[in-house]
Protein backbone atom coordinates (compact mmCIF):
# COMPACT_ATOMS: atom_id res chain seq x y z
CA UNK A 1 -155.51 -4.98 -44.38
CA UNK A 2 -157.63 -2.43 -46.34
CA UNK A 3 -158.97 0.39 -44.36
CA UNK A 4 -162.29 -0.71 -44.75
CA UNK A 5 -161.68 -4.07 -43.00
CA UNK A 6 -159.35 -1.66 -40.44
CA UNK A 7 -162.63 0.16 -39.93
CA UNK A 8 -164.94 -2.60 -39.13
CA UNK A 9 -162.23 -3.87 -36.67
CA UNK A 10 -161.75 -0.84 -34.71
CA UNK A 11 -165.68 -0.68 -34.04
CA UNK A 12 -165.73 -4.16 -33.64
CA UNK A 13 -162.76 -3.35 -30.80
CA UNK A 14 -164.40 -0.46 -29.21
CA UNK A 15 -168.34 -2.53 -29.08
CA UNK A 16 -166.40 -4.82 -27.52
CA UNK A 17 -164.90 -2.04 -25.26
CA UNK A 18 -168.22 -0.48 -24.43
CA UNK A 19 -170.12 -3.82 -23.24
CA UNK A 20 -167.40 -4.96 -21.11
CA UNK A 21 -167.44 -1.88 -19.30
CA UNK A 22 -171.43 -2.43 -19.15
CA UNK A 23 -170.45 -5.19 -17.14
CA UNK A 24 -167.73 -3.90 -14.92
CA UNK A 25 -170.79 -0.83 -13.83
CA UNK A 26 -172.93 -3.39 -12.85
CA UNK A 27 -170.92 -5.63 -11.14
CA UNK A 28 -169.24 -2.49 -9.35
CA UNK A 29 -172.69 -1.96 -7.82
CA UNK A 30 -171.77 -4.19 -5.21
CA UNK A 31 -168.42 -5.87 -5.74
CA UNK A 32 -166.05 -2.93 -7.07
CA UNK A 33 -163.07 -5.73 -6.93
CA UNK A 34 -165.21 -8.28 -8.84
CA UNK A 35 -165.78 -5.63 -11.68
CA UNK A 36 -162.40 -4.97 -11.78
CA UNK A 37 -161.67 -8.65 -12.07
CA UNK A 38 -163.58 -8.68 -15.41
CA UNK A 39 -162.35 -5.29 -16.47
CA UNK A 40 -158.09 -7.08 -16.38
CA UNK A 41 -159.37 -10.48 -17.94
CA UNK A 42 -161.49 -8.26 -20.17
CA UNK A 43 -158.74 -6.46 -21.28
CA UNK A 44 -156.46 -9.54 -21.57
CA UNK A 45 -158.40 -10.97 -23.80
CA UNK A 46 -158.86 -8.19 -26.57
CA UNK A 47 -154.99 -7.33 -26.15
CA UNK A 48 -153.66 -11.14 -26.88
CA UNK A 49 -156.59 -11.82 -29.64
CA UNK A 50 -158.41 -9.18 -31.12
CA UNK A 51 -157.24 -7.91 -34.40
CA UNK A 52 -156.95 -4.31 -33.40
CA UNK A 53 -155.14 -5.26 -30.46
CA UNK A 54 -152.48 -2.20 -30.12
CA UNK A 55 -149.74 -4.36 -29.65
CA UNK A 56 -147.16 -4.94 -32.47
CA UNK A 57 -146.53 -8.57 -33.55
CA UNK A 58 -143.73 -9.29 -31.61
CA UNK A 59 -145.14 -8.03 -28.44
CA UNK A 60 -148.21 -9.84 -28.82
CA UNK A 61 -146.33 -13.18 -29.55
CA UNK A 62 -144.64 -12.79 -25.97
CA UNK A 63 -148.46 -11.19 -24.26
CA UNK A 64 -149.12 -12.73 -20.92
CA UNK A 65 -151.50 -10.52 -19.46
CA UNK A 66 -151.37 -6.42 -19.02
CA UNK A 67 -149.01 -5.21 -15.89
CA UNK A 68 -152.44 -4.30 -13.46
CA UNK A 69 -151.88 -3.95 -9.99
CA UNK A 70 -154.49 -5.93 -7.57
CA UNK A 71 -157.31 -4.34 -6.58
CA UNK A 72 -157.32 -1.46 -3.74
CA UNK A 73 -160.45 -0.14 -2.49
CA UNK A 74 -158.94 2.96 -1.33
CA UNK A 75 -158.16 4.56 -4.74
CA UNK A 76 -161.59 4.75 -5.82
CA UNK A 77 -163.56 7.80 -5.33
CA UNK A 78 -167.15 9.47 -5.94
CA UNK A 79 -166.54 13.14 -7.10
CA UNK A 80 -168.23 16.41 -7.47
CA UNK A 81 -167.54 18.17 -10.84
CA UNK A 82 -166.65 22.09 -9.85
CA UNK A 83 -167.83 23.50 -13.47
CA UNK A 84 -165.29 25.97 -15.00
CA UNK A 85 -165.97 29.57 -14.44
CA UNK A 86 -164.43 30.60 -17.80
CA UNK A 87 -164.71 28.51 -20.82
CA UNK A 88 -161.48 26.94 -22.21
CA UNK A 89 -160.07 25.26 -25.19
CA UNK A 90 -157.67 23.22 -26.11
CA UNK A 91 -156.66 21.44 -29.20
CA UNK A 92 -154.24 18.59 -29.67
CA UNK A 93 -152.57 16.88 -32.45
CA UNK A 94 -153.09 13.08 -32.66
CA UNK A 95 -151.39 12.25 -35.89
CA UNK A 96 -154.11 9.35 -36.52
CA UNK A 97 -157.06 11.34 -35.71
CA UNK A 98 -155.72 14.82 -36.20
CA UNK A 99 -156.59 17.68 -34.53
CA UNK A 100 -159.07 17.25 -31.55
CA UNK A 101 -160.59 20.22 -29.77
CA UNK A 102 -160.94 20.01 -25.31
CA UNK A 103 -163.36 21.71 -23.74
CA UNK A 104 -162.56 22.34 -20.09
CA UNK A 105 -165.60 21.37 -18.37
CA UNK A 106 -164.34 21.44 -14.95
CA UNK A 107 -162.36 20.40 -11.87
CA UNK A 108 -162.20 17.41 -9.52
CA UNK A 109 -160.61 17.46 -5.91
CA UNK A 110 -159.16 14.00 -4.37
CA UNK A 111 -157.93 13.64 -1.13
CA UNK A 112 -154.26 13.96 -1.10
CA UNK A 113 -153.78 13.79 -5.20
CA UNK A 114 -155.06 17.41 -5.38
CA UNK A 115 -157.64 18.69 -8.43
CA UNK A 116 -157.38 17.19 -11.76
CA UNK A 117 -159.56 18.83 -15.27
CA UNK A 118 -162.24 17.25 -16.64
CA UNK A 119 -162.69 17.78 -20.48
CA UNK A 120 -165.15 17.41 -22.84
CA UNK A 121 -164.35 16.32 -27.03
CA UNK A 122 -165.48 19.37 -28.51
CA UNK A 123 -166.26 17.51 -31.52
CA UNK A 124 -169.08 14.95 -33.15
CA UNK A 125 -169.84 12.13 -30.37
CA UNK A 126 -168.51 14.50 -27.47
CA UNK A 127 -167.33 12.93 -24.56
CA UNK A 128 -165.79 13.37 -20.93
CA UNK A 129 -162.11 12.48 -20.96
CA UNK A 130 -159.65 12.63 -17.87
CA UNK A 131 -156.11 11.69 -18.32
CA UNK A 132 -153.73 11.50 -15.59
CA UNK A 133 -149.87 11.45 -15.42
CA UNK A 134 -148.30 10.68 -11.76
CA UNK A 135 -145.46 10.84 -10.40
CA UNK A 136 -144.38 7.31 -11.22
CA UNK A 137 -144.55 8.21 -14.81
CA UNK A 138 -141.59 7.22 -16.72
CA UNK A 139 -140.03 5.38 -13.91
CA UNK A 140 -138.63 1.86 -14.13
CA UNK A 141 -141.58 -0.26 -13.21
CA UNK A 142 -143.91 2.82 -12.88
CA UNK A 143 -146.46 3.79 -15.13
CA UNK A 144 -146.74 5.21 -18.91
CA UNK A 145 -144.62 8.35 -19.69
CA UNK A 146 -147.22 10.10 -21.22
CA UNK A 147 -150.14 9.65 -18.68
CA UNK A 148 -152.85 7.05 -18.22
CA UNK A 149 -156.66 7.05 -18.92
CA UNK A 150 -159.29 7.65 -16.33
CA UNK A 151 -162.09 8.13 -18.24
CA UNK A 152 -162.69 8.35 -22.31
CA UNK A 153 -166.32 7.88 -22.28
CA UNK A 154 -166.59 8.44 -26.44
CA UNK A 155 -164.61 4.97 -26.60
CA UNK A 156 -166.88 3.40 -23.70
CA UNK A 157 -164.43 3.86 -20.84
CA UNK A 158 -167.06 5.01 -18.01
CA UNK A 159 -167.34 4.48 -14.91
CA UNK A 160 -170.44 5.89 -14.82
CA UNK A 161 -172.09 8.77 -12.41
CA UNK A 162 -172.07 9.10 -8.38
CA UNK A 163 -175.28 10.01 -7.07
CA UNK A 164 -175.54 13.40 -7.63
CA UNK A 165 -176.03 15.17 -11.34
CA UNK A 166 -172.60 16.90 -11.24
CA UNK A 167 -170.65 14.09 -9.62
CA UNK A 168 -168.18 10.56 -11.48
CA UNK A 169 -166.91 8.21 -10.44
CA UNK A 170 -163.05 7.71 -10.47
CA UNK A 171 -161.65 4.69 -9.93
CA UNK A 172 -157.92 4.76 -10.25
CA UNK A 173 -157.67 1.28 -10.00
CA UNK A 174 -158.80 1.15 -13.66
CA UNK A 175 -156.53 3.50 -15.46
CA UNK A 176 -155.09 2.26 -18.47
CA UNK A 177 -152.26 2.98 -20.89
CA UNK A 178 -153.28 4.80 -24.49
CA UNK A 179 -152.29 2.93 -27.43
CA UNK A 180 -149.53 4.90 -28.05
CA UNK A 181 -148.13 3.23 -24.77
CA UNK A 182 -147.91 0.10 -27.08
CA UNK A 183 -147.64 1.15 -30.56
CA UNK A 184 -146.09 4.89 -31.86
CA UNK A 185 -148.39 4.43 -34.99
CA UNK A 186 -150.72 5.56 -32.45
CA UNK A 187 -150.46 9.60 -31.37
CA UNK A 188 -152.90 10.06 -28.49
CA UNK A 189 -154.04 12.80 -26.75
CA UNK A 190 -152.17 13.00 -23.22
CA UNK A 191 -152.30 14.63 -19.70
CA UNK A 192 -151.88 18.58 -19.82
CA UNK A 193 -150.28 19.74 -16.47
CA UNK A 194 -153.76 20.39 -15.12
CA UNK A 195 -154.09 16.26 -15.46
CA UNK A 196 -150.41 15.85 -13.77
CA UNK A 197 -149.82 15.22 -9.87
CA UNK A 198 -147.03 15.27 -8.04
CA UNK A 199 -148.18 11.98 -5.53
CA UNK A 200 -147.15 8.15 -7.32
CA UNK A 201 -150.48 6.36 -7.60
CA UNK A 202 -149.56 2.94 -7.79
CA UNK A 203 -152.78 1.34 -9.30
CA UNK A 204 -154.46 0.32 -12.30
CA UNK A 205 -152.55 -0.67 -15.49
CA UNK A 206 -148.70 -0.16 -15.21
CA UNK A 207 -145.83 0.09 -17.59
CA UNK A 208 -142.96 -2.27 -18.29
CA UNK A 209 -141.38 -0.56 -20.94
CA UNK A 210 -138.88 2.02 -21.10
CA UNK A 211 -141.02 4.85 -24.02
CA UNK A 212 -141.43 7.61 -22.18
């Protein structure tokens, strides 16, 4: 594969990416389950066919479908956004993307998970990204090592707002493994202890492997 093809593949991946979580917003409107729904079989598909599927070839020969839980109503949750009082960077080395810079936005409290950051991309495209690592992480039949994805709105995974300017929606129902999860080729940026809670949260996409 040249990496001019590779290119055109990866936006192909992530238009794909952004529209079907057009449709999992809209459908959420009403039916959070039913958007979900779409959001696994979504998923499904672009992991067993697309060419920049992060699985490696072996893996993908064996793909049945991702490890998501079913759907539970009481893990999702419309947030206020308690902006930082001092500004904060952080910058992490992704290998494939190199050196991205965080800007701590903010805070988010849940009841009984506690508060988890809310960072911004401090580079071109921006973006809100919240990773979260629980305390299933790493176990047999638990969830990825390294954290899961909440939100990575500069590659189209959004939610979308609450009702209020300064509030999201987080749905942990729909957190999902990085690439790296699948593939080391892949170094992605993962949950900081400000992203890490001590409560399992049993939801969304888990991990059957053993990387931690």
């Amino acid at each position: 594969m040249t990496s001019s093809l590779g290119a055109l593949q990866i936006a192909d991946w992530r238009r794909r990416v952004f529209g079907l979580y057009a449709g999992v917003r809209h459908l959420s409107v009403q039916n959070p389950a039913a958007g979900h729904e779409l959001w696994r079989s979504g998923r499904d598909e672009l992991f067993a066919g697309h060419p920049s599927s992060p699985l490696l070839p072996d893996d993908r020969a064996a793909f049945t479908g991702l490890p998501i839980s079913g759907y539970d109503p009481d893990w999702r949750f419309e947030v206020e956004v308690h902006r930082a009082e001092e500004p904060y960077r952080m910058s992490v080395e992704t290998g494939t993307d190199g050196t991205i810079p965080f800007d701590l936005v903010g805070t988010v409290r849940l009841p009984y998970l506690g508060a988890l950051d809310v960072w911004r991309i401090a580079n071109y495209a921006g973006g809100l990204f919240v990773p979260i690592k629980d305390a299933l992480a790493g176990k047999p039949a638990g969830t990825y090592g390294g954290g899961r994805y909440l939100l990575d709105t500069v590659k189209g995974a959004d939610l979308g707002p609450g009702a209020d300017d300064d509030s999201l929606i987080l749905d942990f129902n729909f957190a999902y493994n990085p690439s790296c999860a699948y593939d080391p080729m892949w170094a992605c940026p993962l949950a900081q202890p400000g992203n890490t809670v001590t409560v399992e949260v049993p939801v969304g996409e888990l991990y059957p492997g053993s990387r931690a």
